[in-house]
PDB file of N, CA and C in Angstrom:
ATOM      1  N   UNK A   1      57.249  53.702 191.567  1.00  0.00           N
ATOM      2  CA  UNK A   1      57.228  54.289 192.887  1.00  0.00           C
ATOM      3  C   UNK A   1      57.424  55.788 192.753  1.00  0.00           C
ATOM      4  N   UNK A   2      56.813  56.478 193.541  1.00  0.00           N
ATOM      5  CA  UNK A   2      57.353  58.080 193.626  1.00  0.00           C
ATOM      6  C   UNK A   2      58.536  58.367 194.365  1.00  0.00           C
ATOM      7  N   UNK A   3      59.091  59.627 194.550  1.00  0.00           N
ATOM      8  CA  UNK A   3      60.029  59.658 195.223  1.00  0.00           C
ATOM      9  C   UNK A   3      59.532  59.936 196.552  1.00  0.00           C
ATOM     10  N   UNK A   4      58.744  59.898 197.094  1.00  0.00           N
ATOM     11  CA  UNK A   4      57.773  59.981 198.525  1.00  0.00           C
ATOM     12  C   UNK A   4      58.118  58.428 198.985  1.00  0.00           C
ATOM     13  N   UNK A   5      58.291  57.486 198.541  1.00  0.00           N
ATOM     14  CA  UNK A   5      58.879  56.448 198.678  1.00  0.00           C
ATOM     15  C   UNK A   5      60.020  55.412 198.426  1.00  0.00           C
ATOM     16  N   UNK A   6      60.278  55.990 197.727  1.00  0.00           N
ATOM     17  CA  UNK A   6      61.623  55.563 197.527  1.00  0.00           C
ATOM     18  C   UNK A   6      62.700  55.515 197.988  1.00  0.00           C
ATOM     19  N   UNK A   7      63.905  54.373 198.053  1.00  0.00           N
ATOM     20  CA  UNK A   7      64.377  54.649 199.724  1.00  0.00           C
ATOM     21  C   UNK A   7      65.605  55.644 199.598  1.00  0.00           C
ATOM     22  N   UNK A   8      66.050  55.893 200.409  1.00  0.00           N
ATOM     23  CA  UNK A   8      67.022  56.125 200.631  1.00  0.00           C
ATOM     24  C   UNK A   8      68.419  56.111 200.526  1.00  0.00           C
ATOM     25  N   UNK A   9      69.136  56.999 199.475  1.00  0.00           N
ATOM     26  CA  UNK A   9      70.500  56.353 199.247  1.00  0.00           C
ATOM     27  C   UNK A   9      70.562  55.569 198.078  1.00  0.00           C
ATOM     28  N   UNK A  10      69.338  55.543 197.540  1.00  0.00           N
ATOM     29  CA  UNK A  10      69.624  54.819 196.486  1.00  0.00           C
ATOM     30  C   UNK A  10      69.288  55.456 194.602  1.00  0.00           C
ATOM     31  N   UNK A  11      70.462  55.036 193.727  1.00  0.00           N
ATOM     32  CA  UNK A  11      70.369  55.813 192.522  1.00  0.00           C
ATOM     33  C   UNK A  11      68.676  55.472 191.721  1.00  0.00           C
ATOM     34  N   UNK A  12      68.282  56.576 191.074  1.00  0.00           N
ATOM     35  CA  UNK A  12      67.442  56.532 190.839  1.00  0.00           C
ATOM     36  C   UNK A  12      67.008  57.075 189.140  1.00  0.00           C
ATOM     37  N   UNK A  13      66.076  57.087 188.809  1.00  0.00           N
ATOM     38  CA  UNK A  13      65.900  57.771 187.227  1.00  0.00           C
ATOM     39  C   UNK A  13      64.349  58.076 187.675  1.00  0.00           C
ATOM     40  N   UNK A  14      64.295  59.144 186.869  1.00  0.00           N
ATOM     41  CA  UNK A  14      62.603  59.801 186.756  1.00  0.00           C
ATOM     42  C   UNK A  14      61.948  59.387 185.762  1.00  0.00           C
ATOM     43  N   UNK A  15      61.026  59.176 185.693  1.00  0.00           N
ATOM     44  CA  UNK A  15      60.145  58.375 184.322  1.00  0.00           C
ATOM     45  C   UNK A  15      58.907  59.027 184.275  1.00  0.00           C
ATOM     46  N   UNK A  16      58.915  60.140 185.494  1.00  0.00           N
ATOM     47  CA  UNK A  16      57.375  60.825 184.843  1.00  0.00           C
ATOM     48  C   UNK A  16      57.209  61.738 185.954  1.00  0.00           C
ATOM     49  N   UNK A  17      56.713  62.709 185.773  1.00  0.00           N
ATOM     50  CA  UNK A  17      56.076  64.270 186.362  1.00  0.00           C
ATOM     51  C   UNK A  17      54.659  64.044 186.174  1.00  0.00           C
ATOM     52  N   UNK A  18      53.465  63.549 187.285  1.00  0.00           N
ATOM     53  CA  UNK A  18      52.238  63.346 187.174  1.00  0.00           C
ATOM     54  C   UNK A  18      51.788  64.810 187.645  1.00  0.00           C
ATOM     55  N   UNK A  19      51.803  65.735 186.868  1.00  0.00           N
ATOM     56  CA  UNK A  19      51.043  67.471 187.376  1.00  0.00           C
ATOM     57  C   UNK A  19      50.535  68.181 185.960  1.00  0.00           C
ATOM     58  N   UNK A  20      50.561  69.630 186.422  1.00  0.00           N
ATOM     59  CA  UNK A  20      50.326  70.078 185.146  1.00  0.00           C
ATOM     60  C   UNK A  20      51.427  70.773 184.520  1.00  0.00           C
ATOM     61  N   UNK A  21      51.361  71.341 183.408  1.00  0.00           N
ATOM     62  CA  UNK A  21      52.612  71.820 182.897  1.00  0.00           C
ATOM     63  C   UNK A  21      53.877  72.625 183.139  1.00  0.00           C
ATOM     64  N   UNK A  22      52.623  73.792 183.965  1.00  0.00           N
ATOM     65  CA  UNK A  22      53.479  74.384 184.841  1.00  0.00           C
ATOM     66  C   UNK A  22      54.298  74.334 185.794  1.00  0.00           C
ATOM     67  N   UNK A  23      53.998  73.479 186.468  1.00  0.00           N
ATOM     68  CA  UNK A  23      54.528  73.472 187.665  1.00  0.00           C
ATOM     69  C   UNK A  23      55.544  71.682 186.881  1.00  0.00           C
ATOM     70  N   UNK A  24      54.909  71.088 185.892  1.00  0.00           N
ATOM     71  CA  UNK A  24      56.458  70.208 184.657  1.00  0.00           C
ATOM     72  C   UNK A  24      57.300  71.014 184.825  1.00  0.00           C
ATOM     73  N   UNK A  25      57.056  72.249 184.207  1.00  0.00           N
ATOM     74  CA  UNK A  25      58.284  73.179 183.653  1.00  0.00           C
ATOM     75  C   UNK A  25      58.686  73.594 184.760  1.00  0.00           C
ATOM     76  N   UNK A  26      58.494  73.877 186.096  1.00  0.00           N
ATOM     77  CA  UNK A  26      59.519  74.052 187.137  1.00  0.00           C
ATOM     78  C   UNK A  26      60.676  73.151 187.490  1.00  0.00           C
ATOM     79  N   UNK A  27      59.666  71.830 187.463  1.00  0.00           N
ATOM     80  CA  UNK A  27      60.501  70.733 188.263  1.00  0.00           C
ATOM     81  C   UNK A  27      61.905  70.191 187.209  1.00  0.00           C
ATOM     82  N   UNK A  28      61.262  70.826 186.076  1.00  0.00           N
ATOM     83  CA  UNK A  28      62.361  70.340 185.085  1.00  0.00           C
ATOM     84  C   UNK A  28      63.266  71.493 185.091  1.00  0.00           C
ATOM     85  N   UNK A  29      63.570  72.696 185.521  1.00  0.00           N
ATOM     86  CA  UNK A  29      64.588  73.432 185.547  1.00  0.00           C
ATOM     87  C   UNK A  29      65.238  73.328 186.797  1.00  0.00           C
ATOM     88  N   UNK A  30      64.807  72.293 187.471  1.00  0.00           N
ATOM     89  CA  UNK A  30      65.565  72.044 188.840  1.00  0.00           C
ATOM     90  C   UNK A  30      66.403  70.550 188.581  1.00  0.00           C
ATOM     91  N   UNK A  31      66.243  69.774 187.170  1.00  0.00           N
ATOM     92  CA  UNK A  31      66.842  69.142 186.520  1.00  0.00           C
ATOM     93  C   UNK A  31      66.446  67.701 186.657  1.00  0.00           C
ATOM     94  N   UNK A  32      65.064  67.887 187.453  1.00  0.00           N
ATOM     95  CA  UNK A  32      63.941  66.308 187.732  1.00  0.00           C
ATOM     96  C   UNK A  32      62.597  66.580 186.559  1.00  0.00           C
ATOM     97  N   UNK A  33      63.706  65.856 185.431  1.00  0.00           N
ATOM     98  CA  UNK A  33      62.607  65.163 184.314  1.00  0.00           C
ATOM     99  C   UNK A  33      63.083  63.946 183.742  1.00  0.00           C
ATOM    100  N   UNK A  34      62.362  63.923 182.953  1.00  0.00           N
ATOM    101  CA  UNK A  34      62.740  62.398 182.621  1.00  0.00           C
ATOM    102  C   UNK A  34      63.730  62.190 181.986  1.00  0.00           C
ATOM    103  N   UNK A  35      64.421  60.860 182.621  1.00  0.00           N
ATOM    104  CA  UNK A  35      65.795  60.457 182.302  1.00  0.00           C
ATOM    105  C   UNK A  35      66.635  60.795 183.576  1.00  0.00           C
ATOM    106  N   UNK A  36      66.062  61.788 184.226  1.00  0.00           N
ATOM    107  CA  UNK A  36      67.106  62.399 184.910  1.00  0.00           C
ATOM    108  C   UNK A  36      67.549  61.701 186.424  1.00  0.00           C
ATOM    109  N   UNK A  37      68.586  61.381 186.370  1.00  0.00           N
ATOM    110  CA  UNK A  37      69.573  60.595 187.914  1.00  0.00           C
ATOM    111  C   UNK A  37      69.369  61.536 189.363  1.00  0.00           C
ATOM    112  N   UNK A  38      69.074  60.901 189.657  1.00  0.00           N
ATOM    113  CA  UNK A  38      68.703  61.119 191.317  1.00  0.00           C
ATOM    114  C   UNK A  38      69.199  60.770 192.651  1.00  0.00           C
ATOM    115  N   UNK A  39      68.777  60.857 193.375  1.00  0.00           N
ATOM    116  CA  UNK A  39      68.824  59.914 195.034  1.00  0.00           C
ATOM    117  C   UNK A  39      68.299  60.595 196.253  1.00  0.00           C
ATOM    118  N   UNK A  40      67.444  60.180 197.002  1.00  0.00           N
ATOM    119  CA  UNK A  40      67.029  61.007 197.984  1.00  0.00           C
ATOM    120  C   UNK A  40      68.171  60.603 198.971  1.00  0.00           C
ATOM    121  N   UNK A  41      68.479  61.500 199.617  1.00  0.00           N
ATOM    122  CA  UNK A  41      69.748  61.630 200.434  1.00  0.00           C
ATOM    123  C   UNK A  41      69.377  61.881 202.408  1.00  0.00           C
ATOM    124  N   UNK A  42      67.995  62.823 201.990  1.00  0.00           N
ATOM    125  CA  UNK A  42      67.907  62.428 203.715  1.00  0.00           C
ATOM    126  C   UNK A  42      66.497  62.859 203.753  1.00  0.00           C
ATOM    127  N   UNK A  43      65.468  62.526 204.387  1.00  0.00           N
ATOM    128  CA  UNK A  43      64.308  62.930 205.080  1.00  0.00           C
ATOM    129  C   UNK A  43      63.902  63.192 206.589  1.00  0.00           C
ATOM    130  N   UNK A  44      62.947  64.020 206.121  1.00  0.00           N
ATOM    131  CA  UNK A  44      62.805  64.930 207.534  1.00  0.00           C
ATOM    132  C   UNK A  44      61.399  64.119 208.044  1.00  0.00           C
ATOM    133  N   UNK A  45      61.557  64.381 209.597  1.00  0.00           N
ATOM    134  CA  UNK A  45      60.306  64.044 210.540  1.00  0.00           C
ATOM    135  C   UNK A  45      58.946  63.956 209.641  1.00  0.00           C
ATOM    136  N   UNK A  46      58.664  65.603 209.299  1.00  0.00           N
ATOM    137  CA  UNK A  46      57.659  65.695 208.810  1.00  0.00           C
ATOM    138  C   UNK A  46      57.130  64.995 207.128  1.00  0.00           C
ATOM    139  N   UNK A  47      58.110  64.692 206.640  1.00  0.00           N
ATOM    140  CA  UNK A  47      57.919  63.543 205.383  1.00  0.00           C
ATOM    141  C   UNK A  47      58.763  64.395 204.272  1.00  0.00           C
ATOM    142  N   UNK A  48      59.215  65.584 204.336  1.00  0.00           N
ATOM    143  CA  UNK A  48      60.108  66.122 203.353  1.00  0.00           C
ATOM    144  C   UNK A  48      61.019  65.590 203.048  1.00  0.00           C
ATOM    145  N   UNK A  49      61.809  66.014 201.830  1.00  0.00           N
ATOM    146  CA  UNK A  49      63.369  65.112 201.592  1.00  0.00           C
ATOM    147  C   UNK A  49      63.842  65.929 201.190  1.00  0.00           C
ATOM    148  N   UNK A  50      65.212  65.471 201.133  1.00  0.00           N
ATOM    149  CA  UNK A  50      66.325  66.084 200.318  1.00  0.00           C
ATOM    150  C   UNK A  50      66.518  65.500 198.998  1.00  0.00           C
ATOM    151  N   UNK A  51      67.008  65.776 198.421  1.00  0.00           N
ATOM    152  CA  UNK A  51      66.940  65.013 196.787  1.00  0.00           C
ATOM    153  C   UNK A  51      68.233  65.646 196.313  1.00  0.00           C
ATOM    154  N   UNK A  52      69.165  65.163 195.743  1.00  0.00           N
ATOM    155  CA  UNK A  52      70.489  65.074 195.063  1.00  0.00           C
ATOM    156  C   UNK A  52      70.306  64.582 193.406  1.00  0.00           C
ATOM    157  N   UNK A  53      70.545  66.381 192.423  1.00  0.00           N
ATOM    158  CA  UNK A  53      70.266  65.740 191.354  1.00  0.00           C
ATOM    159  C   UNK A  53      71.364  66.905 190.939  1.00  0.00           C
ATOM    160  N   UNK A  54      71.704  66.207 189.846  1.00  0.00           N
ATOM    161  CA  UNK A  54      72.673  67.347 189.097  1.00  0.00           C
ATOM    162  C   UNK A  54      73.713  67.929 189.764  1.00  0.00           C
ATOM    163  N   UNK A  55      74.119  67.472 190.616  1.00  0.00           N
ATOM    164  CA  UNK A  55      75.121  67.901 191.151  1.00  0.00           C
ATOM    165  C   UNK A  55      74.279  69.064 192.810  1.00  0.00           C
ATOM    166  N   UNK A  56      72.998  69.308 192.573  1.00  0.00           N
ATOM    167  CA  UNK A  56      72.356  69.804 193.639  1.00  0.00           C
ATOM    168  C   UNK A  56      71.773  69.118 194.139  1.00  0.00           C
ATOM    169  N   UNK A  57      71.042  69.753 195.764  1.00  0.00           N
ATOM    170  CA  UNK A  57      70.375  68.754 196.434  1.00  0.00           C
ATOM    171  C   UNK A  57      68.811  69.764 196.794  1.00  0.00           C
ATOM    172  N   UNK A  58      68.320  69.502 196.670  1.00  0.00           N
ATOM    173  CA  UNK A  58      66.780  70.406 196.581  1.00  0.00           C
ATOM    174  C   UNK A  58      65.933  69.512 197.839  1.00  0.00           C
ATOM    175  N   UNK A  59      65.719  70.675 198.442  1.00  0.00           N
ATOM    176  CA  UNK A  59      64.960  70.554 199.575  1.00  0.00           C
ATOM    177  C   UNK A  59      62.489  70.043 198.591  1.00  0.00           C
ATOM    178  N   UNK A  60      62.273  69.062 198.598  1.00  0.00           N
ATOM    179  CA  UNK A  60      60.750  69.166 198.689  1.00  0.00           C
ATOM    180  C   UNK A  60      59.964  68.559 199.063  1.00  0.00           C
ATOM    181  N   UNK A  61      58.634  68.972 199.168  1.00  0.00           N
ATOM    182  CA  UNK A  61      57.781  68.801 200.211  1.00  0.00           C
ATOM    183  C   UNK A  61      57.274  67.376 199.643  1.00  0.00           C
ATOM    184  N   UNK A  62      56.329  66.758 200.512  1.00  0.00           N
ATOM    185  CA  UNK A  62      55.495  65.189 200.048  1.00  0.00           C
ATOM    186  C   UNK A  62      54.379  65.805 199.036  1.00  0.00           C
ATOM    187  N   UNK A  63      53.854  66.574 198.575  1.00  0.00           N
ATOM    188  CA  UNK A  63      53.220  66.609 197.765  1.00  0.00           C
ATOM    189  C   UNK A  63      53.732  66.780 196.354  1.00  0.00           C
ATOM    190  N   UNK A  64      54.974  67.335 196.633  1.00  0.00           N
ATOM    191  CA  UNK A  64      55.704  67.075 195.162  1.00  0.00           C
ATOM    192  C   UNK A  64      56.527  65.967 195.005  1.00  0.00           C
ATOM    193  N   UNK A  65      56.876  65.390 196.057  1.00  0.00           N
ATOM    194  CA  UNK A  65      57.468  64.109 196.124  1.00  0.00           C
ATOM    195  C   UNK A  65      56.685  63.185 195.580  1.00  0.00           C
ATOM    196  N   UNK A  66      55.139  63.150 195.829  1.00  0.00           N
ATOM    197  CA  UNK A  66      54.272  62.269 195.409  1.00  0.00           C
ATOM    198  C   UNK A  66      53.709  62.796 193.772  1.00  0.00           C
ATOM    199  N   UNK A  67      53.994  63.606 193.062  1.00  0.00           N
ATOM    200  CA  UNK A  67      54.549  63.765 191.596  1.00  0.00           C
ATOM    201  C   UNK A  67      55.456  63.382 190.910  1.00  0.00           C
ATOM    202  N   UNK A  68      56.489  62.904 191.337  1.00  0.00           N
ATOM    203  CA  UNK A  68      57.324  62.510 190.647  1.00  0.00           C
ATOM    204  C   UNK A  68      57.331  60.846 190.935  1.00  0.00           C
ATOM    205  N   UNK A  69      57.476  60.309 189.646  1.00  0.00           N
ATOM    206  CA  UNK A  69      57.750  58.934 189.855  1.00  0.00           C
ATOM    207  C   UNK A  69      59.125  58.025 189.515  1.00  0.00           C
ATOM    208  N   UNK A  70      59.264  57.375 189.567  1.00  0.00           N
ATOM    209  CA  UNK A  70      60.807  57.108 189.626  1.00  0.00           C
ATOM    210  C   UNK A  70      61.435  55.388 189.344  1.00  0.00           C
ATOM    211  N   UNK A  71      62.251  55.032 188.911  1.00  0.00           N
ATOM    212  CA  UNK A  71      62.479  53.827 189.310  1.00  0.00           C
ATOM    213  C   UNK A  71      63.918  53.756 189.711  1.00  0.00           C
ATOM    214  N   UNK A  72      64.626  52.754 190.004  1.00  0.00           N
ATOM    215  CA  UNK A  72      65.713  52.207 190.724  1.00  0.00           C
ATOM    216  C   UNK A  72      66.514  51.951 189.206  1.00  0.00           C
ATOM    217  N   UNK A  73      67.757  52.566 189.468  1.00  0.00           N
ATOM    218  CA  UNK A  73      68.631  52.692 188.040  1.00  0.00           C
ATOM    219  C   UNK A  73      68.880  51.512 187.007  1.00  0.00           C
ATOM    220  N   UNK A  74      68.904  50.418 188.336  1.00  0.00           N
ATOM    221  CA  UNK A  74      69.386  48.868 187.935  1.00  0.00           C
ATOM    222  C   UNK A  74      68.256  48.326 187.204  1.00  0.00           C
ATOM    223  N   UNK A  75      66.587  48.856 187.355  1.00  0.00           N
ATOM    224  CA  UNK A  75      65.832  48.214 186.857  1.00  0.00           C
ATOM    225  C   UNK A  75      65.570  48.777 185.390  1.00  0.00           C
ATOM    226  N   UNK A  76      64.851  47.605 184.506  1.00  0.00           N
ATOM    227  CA  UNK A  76      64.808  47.912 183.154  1.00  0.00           C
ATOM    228  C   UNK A  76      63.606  48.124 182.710  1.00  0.00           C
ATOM    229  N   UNK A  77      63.056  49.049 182.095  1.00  0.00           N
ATOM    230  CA  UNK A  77      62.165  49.966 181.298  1.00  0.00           C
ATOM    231  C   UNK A  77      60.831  48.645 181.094  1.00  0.00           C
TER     232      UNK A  77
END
């Protein structure tokens, strides 16, 4: 699942950045790469979220939401 769907409140892990490198290497200094613990924490009207990683919470839009993919912590590889 991406994080464009994924629900709410719930712990999460990243398993993949579907873009190009550049804009990899952003999302990974905001500390969403792989391996990395998550949770979307609140969404907006317009389909944005909040995202809680590293101790921050980063405001982004559905098109980068729909880059990142994700699974549910409890599930196994």
């Amino acid at each position: 699942m991406t994080l464009a769907t994924a629900p709410l409140r719930t712990p999460l892990t990243v398993v993949a950045c579907l873009t190009d490198q550049g804009l990899r290497s952003r999302v990974s200094t905001l500390g969403l790469r792989g391996g990395a613990r998550c949770e979307v924490v609140r969404q907006t009207l317009g389909g944005a979220r909040i995202v809680a990683v590293e101790g921050a919470r980063i405001a982004m839009d559905t098109s980068m939401l729909n880059m990142l993919m994700v699974r549910p912590e409890t599930e196994t590889r």
